[in-house]
C-alpha atoms as a PDB file:
ATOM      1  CA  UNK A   1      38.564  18.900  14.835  1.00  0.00           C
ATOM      2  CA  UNK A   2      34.909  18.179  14.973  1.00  0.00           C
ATOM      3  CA  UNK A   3      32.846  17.109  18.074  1.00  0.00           C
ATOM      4  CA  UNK A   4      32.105  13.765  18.048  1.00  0.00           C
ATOM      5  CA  UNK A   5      28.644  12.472  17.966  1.00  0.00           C
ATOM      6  CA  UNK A   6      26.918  12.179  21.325  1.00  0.00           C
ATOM      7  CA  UNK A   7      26.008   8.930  22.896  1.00  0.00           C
ATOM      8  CA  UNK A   8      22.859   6.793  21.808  1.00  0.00           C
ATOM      9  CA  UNK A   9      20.064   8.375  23.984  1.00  0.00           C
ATOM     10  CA  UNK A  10      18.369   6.032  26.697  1.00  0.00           C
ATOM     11  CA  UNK A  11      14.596   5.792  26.023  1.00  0.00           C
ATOM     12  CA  UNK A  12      12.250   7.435  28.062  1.00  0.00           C
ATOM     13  CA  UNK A  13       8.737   5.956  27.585  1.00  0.00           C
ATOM     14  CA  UNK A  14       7.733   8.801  25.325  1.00  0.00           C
ATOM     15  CA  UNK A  15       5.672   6.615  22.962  1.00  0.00           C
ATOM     16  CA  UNK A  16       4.319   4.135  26.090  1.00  0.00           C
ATOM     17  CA  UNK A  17       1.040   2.663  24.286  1.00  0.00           C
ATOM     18  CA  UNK A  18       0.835   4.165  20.899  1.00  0.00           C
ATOM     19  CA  UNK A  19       0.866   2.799  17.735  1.00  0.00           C
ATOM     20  CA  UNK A  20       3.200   3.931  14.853  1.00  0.00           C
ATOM     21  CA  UNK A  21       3.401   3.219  11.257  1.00  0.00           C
ATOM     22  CA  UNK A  22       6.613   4.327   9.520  1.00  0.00           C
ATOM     23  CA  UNK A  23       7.206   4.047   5.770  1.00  0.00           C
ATOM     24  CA  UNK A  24      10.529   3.936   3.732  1.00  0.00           C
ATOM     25  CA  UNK A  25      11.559   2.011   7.170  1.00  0.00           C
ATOM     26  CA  UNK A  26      13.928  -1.104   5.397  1.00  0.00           C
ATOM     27  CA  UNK A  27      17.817  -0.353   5.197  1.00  0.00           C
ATOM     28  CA  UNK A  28      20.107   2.107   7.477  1.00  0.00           C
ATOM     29  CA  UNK A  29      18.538   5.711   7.290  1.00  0.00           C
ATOM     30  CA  UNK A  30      16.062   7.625   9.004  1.00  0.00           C
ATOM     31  CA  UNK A  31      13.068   5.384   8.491  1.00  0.00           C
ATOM     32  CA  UNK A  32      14.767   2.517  10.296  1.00  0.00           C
ATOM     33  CA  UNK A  33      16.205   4.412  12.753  1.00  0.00           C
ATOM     34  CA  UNK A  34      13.020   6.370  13.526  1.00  0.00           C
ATOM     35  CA  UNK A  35      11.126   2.960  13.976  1.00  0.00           C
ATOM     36  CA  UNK A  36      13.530   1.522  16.329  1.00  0.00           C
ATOM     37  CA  UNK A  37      13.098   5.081  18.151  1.00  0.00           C
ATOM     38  CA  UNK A  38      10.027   4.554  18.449  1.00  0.00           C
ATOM     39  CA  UNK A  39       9.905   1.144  19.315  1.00  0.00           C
ATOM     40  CA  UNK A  40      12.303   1.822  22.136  1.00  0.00           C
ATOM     41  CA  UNK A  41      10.258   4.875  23.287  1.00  0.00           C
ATOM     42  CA  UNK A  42       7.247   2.104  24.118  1.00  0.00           C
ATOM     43  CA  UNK A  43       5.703   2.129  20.848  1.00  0.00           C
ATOM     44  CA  UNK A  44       3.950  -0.711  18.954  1.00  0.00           C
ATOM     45  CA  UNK A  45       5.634  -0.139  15.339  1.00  0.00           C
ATOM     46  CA  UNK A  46       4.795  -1.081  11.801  1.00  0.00           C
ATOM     47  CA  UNK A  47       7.084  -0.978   9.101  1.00  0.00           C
ATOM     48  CA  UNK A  48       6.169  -0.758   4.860  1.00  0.00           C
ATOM     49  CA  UNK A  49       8.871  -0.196   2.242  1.00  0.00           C
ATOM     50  CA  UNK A  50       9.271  -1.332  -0.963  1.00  0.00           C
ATOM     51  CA  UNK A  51      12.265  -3.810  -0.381  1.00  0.00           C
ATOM     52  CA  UNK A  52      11.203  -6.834   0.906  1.00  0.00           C
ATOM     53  CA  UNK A  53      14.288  -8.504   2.052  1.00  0.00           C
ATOM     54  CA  UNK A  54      15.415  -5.512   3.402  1.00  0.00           C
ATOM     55  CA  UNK A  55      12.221  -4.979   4.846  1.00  0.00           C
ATOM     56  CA  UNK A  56      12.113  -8.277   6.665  1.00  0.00           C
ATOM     57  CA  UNK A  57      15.513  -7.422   7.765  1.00  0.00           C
ATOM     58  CA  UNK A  58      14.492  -4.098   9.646  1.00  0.00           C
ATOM     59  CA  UNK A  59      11.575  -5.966  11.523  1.00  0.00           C
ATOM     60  CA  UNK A  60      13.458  -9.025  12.632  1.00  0.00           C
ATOM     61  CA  UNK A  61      16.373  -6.255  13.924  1.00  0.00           C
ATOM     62  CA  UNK A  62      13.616  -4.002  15.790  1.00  0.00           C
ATOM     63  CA  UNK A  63      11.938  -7.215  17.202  1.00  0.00           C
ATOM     64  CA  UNK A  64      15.153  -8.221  18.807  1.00  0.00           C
ATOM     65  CA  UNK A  65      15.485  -4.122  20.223  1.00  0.00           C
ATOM     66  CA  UNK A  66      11.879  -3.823  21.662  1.00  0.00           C
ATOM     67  CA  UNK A  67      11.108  -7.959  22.331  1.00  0.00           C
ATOM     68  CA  UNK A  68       7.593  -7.046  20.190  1.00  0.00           C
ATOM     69  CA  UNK A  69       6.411  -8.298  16.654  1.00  0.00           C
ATOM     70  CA  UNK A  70       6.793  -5.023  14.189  1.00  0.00           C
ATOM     71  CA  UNK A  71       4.250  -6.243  11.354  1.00  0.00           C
ATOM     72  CA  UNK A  72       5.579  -5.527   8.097  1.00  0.00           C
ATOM     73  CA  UNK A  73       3.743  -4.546   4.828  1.00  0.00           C
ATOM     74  CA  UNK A  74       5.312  -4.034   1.020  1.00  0.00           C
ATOM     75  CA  UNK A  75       4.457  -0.297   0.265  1.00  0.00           C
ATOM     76  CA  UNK A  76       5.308   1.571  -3.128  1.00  0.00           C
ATOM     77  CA  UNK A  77       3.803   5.062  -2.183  1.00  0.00           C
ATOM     78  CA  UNK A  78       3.366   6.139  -5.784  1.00  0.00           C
ATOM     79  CA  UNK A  79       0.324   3.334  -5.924  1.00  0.00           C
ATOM     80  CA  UNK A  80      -2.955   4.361  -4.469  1.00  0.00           C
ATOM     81  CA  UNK A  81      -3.640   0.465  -4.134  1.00  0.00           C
ATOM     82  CA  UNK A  82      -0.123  -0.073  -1.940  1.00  0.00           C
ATOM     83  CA  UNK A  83      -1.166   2.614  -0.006  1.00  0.00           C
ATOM     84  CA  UNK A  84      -4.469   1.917   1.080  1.00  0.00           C
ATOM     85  CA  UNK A  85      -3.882  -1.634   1.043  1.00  0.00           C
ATOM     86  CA  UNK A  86      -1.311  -0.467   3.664  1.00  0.00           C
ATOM     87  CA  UNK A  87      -3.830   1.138   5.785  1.00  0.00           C
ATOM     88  CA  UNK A  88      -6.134  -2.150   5.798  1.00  0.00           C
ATOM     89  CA  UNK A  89      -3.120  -3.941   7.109  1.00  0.00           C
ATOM     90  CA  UNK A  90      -2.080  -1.114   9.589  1.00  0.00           C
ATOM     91  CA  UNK A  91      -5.987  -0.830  10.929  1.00  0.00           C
ATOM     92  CA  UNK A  92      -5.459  -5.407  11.237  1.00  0.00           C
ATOM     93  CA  UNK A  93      -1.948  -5.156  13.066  1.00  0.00           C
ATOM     94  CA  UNK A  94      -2.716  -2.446  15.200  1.00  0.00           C
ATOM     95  CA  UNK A  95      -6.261  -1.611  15.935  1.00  0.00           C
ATOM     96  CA  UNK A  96      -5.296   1.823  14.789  1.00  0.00           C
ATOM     97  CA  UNK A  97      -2.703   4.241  14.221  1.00  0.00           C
ATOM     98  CA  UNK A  98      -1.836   7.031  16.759  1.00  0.00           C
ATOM     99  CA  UNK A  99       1.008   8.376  14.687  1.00  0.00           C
ATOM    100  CA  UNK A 100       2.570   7.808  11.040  1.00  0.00           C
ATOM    101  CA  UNK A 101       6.200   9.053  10.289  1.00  0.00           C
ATOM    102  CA  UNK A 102       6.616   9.478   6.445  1.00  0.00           C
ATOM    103  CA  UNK A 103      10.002   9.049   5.295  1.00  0.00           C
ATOM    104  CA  UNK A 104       9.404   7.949   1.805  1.00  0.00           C
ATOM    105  CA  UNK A 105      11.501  10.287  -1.013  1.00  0.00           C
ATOM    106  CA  UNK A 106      13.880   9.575  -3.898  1.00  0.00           C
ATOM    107  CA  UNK A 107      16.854  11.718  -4.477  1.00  0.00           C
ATOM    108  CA  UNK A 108      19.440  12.217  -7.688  1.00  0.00           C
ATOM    109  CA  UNK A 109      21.493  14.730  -8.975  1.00  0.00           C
ATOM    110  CA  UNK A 110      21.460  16.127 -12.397  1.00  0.00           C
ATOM    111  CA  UNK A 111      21.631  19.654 -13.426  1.00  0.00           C
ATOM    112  CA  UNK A 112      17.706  21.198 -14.193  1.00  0.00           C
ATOM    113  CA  UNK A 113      19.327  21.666 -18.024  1.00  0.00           C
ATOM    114  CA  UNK A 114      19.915  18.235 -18.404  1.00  0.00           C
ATOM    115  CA  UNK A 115      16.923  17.001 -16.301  1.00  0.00           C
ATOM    116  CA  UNK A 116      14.302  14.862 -18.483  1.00  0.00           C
ATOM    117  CA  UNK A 117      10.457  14.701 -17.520  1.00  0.00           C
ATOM    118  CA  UNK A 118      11.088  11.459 -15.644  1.00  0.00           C
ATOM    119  CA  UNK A 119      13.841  12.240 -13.365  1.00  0.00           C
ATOM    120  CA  UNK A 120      11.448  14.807 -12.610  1.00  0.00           C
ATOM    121  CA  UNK A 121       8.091  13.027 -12.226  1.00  0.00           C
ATOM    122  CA  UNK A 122       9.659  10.060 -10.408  1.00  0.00           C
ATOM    123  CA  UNK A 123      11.145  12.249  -7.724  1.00  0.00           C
ATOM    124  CA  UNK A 124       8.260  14.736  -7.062  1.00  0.00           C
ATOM    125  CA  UNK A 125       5.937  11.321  -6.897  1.00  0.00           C
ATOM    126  CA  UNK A 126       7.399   9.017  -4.782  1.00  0.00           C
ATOM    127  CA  UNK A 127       9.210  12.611  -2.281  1.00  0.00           C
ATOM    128  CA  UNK A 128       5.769  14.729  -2.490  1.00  0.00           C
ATOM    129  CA  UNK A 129       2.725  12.724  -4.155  1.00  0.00           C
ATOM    130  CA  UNK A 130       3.971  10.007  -1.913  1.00  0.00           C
ATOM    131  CA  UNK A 131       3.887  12.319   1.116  1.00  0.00           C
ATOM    132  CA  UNK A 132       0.365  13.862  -0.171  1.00  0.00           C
ATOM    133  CA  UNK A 133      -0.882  10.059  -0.751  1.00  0.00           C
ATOM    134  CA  UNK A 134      -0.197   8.655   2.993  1.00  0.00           C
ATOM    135  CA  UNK A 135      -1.123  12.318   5.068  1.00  0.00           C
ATOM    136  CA  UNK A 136      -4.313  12.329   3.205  1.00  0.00           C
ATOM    137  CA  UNK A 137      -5.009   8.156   4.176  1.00  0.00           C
ATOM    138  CA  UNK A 138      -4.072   9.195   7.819  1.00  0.00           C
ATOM    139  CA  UNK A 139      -5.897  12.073   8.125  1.00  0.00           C
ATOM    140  CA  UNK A 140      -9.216  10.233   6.546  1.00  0.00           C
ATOM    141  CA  UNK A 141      -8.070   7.712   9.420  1.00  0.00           C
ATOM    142  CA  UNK A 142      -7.387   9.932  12.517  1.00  0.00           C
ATOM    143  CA  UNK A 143      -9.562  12.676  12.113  1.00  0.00           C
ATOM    144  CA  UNK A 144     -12.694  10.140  13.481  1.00  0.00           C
ATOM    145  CA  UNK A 145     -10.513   9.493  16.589  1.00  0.00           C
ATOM    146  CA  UNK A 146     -10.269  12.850  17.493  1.00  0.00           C
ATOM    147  CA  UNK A 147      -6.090  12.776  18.253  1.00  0.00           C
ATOM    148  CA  UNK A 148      -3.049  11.657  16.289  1.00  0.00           C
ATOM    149  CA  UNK A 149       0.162  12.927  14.769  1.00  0.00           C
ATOM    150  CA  UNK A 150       1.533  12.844  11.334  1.00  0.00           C
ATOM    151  CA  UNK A 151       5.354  13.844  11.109  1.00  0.00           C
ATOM    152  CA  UNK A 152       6.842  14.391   7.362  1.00  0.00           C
ATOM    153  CA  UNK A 153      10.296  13.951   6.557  1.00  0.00           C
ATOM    154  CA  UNK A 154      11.464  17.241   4.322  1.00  0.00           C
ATOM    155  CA  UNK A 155      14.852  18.526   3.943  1.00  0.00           C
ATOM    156  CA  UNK A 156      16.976  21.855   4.226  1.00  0.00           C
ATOM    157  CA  UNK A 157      17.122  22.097   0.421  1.00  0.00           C
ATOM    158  CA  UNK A 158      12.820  22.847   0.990  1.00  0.00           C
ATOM    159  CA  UNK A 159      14.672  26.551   1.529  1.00  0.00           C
ATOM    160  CA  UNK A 160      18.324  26.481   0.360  1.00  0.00           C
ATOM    161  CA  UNK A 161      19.668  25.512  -3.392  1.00  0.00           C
ATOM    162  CA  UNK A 162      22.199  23.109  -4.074  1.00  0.00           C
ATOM    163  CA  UNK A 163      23.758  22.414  -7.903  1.00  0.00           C
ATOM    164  CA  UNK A 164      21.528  19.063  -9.359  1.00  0.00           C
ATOM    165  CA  UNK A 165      18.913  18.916  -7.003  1.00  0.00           C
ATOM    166  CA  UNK A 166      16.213  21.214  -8.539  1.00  0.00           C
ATOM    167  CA  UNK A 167      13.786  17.869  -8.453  1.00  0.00           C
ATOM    168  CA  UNK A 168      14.334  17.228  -4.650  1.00  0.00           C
ATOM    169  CA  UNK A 169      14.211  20.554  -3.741  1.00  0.00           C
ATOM    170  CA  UNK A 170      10.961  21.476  -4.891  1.00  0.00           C
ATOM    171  CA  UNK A 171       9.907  18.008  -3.529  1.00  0.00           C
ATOM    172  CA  UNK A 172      10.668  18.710  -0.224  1.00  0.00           C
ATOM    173  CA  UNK A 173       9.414  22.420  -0.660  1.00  0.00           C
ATOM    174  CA  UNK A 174       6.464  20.706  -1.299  1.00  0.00           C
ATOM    175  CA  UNK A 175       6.210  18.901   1.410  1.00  0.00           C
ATOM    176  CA  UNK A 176       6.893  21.442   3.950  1.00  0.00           C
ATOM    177  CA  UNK A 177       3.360  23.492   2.127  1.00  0.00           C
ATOM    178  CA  UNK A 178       1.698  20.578   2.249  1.00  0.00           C
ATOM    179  CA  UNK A 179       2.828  19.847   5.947  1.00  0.00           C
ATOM    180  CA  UNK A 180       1.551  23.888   7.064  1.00  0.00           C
ATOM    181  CA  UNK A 181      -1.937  23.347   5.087  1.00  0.00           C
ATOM    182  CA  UNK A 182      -2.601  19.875   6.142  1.00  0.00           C
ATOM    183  CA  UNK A 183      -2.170  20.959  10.208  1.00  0.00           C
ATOM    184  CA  UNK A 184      -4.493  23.793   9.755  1.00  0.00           C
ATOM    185  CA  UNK A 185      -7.058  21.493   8.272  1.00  0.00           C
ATOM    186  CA  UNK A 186      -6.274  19.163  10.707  1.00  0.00           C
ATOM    187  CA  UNK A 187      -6.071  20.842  13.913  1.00  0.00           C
ATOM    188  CA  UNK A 188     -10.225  20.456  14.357  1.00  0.00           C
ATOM    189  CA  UNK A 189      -9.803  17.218  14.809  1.00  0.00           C
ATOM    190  CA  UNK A 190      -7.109  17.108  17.374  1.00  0.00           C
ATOM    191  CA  UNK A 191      -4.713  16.193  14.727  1.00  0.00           C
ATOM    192  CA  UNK A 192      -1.061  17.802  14.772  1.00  0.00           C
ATOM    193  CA  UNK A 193       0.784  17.421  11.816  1.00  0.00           C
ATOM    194  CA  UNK A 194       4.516  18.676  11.543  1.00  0.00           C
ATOM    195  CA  UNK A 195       8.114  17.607   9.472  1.00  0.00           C
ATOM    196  CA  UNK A 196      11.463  17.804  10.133  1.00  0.00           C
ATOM    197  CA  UNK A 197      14.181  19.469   8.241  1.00  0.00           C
ATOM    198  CA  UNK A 198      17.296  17.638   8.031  1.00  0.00           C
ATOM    199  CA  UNK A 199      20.562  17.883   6.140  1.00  0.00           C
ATOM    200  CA  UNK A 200      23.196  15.414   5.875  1.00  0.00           C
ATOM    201  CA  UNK A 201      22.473  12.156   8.236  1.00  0.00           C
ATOM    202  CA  UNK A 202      25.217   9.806   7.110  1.00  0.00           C
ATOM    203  CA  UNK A 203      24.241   6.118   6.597  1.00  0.00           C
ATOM    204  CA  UNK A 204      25.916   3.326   4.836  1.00  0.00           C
ATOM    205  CA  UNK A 205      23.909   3.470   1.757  1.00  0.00           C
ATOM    206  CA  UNK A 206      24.603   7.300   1.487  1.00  0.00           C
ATOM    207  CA  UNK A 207      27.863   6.779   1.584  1.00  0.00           C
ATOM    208  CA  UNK A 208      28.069   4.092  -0.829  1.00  0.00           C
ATOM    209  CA  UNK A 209      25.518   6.299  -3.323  1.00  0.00           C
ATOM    210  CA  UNK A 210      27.576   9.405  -2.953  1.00  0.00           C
ATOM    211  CA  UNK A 211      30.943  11.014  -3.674  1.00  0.00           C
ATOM    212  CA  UNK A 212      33.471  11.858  -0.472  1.00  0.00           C
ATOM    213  CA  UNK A 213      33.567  15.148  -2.188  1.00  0.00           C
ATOM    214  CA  UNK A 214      30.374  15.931  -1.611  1.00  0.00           C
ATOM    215  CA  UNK A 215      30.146  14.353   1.785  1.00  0.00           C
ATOM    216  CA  UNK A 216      33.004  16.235   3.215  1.00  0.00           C
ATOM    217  CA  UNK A 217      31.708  19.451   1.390  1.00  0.00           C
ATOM    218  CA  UNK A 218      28.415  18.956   2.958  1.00  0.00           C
ATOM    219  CA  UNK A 219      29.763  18.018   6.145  1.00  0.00           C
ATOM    220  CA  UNK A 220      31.896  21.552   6.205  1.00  0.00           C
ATOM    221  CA  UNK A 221      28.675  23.111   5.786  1.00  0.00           C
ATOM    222  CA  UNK A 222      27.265  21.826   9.435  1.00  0.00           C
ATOM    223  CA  UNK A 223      27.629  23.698  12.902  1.00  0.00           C
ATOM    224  CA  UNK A 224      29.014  21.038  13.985  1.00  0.00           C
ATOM    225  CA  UNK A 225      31.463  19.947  11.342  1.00  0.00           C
ATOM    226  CA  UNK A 226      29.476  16.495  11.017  1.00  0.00           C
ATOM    227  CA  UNK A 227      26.869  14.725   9.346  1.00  0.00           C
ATOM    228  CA  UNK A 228      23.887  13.684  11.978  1.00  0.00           C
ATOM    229  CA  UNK A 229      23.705  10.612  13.412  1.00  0.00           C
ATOM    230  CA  UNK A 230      20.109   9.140  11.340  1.00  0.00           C
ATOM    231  CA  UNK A 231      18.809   8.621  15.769  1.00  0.00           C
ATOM    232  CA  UNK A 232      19.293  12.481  16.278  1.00  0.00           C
ATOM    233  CA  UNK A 233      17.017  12.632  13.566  1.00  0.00           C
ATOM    234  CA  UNK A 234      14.748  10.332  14.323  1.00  0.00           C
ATOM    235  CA  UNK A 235      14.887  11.714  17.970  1.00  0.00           C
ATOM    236  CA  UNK A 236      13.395  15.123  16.925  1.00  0.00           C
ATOM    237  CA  UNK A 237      10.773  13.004  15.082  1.00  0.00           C
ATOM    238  CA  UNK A 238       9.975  11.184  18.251  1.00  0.00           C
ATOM    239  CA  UNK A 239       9.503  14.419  20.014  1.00  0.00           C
ATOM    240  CA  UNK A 240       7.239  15.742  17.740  1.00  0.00           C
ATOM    241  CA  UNK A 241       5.171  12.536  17.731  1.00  0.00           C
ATOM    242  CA  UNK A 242       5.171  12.347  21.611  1.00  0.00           C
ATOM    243  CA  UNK A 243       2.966  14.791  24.308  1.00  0.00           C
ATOM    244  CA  UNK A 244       5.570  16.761  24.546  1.00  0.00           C
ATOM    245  CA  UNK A 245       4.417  18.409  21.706  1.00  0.00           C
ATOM    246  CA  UNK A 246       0.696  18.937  22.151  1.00  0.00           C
ATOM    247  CA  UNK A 247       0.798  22.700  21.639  1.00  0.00           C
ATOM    248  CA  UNK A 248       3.029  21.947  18.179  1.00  0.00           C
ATOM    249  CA  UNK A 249       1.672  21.648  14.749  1.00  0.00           C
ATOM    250  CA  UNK A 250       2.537  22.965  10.841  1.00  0.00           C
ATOM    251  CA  UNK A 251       5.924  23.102  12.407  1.00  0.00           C
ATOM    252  CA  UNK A 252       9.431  22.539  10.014  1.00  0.00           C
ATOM    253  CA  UNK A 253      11.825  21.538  12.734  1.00  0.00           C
ATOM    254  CA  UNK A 254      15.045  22.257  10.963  1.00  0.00           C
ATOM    255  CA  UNK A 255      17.605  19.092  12.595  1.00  0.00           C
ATOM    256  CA  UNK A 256      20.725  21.690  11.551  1.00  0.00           C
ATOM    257  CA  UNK A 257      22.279  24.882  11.562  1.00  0.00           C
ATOM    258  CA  UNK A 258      20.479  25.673   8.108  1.00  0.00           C
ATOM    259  CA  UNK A 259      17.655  26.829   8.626  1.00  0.00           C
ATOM    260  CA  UNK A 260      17.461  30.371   6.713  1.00  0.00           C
END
């Protein structure tokens, strides 16, 4: 029998007095969750996605968590325009940004003979360009302030294989290179950048969007004979972000058992 999940964390004050903008943050996953982290930590939060109901949704529910308005602005990270318009909005809201969680990716599954060139250019630009497109704006954005934190959202298939996912894979392989290389260029400016690793984090819309099969065969793959919670994620996330983490940076924090 599997260990149940542990109970939702207190908050701590880890964030007290920063500013965070999180993309991909509408609907139940890890960019929601990680902004209501956040938000609980102390945080002043801005949200972007590309739903806007859904969107709205996520700010009105972390608004009634924290008692603070979380600004909201449409994102598609694929356009340059959404994404610096983003940053204009984000520099208005907040004053400025002390840390930005990227969560933005696109998944699928079809086998690599099968795959056509737009399953695989839609993936890799919306999981990696995306990622590429808001580090670079943040970096051009915190480097002048001398401090910040950028935390990228990868996955364990950056290192393992799994059947159909030859597209995400290499996306999130991506991102973990493009995590190490930005933090070296970064680190001159006081700026730590760093991802996190997850596997399974089981969400409503997962569920709905994937087989049980799967699931449960994913699930039998964990430590701890369960999907994460999408807040354990985020948790590690918020660590990373935080000053606990000064001394940490081109780091893949594997949230699993499968790290190779």
């Amino acid at each position: 029998m599997s260990p149940a999940p542990p109970t939702y964390p207190p908050a701590r004050d880890l964030l007290a007095g920063k500013n965070v903008l999180v993309t991909a943050a509408a609907g139940t996953g890890i960019g929601f969750s990680v902004a209501k982290r956040c938000a609980e930590e102390g945080a002043t939060v801005m949200i972007s996605d590309i739903h806007e109901r859904r969107l709205a949704e996520a700010a009105a529910a972390i608004t009634e968590t924290c008692g603070r308005p979380t600004p909201t602005q449409i994102c598609n990270v694929t356009q340059q325009e959404d994404v610096d318009a983003l940053w204009v909005a984000a520099e208005r809201e907040l004053g400025h940004v002390d840390v930005l969680m990227n969560n933005a990716g696109l998944g699928g599954e079809v086998d690599l003979v099968d795959m056509t060139d737009d399953q695989w250019n839609i993936v890799l630009d919306v999981t990696l360009n995306g990622t590429f497109r808001m580090t670079r704006a943040g970096l051009q954005h915190m480097n002048g302030n001398g401090s910040g934190a950028i935390i990228n959202n990868a996955s364990v298939l950056g290192w393992r294989a799994q059947k159909g996912q030859a597209h995400y894979a290499a996306a999130k392989a991506g991102v973990m290179a493009l995590t190490r290389c930005a933090a070296v260029e970064a680190a001159e400016h006081g700026v730590r950048v760093n991802c996190v690793a997850p596997s399974i984090a089981l969400h409503p819309f997962l569920v709905k969007a994937s087989n049980q099969e799967l699931i449960d065969e994913l699930q039998a793959k964990e430590a701890f004979g369960r999907a994460a919670e999408p807040w354990e994620v985020a948790n590690v996330m918020v660590f990373l972000a935080s000053d606990l983490s000064t001394y940490m940076t081109g780091e893949v924090v594997s949230v699993s058992s499968q790290h190779p």
